[in-house]
Protein backbone atom coordinates (compact mmCIF):
# COMPACT_ATOMS: atom_id res chain seq x y z
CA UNK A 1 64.65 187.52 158.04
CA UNK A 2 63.62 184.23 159.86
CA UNK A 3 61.75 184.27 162.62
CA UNK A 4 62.49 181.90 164.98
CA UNK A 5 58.82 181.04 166.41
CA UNK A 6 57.44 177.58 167.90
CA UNK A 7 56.09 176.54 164.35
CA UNK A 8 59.10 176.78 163.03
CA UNK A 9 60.48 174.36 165.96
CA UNK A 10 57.79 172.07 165.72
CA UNK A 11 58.76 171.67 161.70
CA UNK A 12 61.87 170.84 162.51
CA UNK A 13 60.41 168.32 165.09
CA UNK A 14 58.28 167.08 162.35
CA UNK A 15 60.50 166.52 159.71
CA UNK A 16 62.75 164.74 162.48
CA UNK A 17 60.20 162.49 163.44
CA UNK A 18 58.98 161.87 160.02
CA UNK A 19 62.50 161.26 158.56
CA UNK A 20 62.78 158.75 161.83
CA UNK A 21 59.84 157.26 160.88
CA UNK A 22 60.58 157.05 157.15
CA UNK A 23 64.07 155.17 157.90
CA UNK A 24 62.82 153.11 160.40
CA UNK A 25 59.60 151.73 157.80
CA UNK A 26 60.71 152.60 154.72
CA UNK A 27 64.53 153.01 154.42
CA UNK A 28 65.92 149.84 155.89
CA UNK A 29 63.30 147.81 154.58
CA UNK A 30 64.50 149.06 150.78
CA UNK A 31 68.27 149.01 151.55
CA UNK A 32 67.40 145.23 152.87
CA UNK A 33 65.38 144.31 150.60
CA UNK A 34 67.53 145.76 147.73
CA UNK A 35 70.82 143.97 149.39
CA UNK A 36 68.82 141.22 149.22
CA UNK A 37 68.38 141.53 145.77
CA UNK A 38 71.96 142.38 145.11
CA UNK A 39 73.49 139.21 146.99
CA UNK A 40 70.70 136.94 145.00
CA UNK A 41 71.47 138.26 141.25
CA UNK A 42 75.46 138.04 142.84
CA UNK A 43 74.65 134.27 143.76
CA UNK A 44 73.14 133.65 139.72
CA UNK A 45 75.73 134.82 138.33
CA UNK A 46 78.36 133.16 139.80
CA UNK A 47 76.09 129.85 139.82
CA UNK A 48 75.72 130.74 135.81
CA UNK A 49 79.60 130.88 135.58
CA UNK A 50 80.29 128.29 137.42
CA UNK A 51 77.55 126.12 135.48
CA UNK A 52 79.00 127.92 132.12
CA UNK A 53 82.50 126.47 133.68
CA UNK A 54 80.99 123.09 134.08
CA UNK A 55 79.02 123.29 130.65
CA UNK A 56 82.64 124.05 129.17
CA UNK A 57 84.79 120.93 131.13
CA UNK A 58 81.38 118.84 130.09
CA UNK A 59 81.79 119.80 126.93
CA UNK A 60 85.61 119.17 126.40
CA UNK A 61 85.09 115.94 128.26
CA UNK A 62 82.46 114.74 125.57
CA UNK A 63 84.86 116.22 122.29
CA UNK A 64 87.62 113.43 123.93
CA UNK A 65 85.24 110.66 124.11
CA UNK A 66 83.93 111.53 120.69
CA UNK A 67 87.75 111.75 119.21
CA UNK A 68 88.65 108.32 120.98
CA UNK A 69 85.14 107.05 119.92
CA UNK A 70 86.50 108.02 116.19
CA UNK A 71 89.42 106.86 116.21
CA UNK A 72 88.23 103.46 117.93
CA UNK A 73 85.53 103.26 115.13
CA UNK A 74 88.18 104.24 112.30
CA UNK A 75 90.17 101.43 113.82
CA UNK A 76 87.20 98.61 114.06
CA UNK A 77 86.83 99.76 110.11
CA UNK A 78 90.71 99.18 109.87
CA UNK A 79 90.39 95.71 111.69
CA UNK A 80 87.18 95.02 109.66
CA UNK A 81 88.63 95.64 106.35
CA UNK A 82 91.94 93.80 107.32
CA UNK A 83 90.10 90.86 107.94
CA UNK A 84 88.01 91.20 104.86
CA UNK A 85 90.78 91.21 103.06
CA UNK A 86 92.58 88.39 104.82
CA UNK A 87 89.40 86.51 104.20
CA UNK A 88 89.12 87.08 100.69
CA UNK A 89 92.57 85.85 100.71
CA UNK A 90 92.12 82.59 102.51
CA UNK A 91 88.96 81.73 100.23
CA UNK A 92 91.16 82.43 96.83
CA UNK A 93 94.32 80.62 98.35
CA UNK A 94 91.89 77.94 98.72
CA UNK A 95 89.79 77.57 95.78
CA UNK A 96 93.06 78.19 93.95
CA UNK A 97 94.30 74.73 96.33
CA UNK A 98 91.19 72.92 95.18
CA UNK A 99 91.18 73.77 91.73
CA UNK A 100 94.73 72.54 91.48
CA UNK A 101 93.32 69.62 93.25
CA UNK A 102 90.49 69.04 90.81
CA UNK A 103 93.27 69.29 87.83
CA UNK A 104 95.67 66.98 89.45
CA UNK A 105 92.65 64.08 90.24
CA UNK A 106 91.44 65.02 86.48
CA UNK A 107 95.00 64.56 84.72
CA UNK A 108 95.52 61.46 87.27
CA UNK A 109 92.10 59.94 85.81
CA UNK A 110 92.50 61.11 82.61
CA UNK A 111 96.09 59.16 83.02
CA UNK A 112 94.80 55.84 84.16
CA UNK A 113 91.39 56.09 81.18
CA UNK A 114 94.58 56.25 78.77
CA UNK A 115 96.42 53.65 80.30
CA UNK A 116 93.24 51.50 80.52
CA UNK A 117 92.33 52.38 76.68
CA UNK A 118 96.00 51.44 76.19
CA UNK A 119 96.03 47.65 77.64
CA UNK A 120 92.17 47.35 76.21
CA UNK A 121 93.84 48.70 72.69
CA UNK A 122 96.62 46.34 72.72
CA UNK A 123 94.46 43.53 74.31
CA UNK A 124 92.44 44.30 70.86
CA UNK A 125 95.06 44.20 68.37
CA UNK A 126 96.68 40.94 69.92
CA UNK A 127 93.77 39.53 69.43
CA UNK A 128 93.19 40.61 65.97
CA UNK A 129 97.20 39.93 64.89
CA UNK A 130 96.41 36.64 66.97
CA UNK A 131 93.29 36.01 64.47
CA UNK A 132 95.02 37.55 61.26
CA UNK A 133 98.09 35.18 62.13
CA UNK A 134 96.13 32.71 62.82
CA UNK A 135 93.89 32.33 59.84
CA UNK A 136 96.87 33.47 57.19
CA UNK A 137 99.56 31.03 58.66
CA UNK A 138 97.50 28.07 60.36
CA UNK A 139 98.64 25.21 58.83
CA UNK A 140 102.81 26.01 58.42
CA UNK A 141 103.45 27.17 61.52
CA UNK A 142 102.92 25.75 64.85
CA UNK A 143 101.42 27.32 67.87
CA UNK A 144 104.96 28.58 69.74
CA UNK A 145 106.08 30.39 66.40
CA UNK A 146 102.41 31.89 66.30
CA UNK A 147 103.31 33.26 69.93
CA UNK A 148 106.28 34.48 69.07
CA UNK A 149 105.10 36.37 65.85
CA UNK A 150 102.68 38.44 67.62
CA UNK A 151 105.03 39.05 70.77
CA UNK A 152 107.63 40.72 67.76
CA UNK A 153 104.72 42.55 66.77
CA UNK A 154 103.27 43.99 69.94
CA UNK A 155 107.42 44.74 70.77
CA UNK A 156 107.84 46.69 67.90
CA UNK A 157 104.65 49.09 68.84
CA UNK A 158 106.22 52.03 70.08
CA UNK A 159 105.89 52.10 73.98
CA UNK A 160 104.67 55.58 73.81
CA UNK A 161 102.39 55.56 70.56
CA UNK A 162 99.42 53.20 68.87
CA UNK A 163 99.29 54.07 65.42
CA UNK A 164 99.29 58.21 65.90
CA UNK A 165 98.07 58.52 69.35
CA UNK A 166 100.20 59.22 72.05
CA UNK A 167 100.08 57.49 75.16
């Protein structure tokens, strides 16, 4: 059986004071220490989810400004091309507007070169008809029925054509 002796008391007494002693140094030190710990790796991880949050609105926030930044590009492009095009327009419309220019001044001086070639023509062949007349009829007719030979003449010309050439 167990005999109950003073050793056996001062064990006890021992173990007491060394369990004492053992909480006291080592126990709450640990338990602190290890609380410690907890709360600290409690505090990252709700700093990493609220950062992960953050990451996540940061994100979603940069996707909109990247969709409006698209669609404000795709729109400059839009605007760009419009305005190409309008351009491209504008500078046809008007070289068509000075080409039609260019023909009308051309057909106007090629009108007034024809009319000019026309008077100097018929200036010509008055003065030939005047000569012809002249040197064929000069002694039986007088000057005013010389006149009025080559004014027959010249009237009978069509007004629009000199031998085959249009006017």
């Amino acid at each position: 059986m167990i005999e109950l002796n003073m050793t056996f008391f001062a064990q006890i007494l021992n173990f007491v004071i060394l369990v004492v002693l053992l909480r006291a140094v080592a126990y709450k030190p640990v338990v602190n220490m290890l609380k410690a710990r907890e709360d600290k790796i409690k505090e990252s991880l709700d700093k990493a989810d609220a950062d992960a949050a953050e990451a996540d609105q940061l994100l979603a926030n940069y996707k909109k400004k990247l969709a409006a930044a698209n669609i404000k590009a795709e729109e400059i492009i839009r605007n760009a091309e419009k305005r190409a095009s309008e351009d491209r327009e504008a500078a046809r419309a008007e070289t068509k507007r000075e080409i039609e220019q260019m023909k009308k001044a051309a057909a106007a001086e090629i009108q007034r070169d024809r009319e000019r070639a026309v008077a100097q023509l018929r200036a010509e062949v008055v003065a030939l008809s005047m000569a012809a007349a002249g040197k064929i009829i000069s002694k039986n007719i007088d000057k005013a029925e010389n006149e009025q030979l080559i004014t027959e003449f010249v009237d009978k010309l069509d007004k629009d054509k000199i031998g085959d050439l249009p006017c």
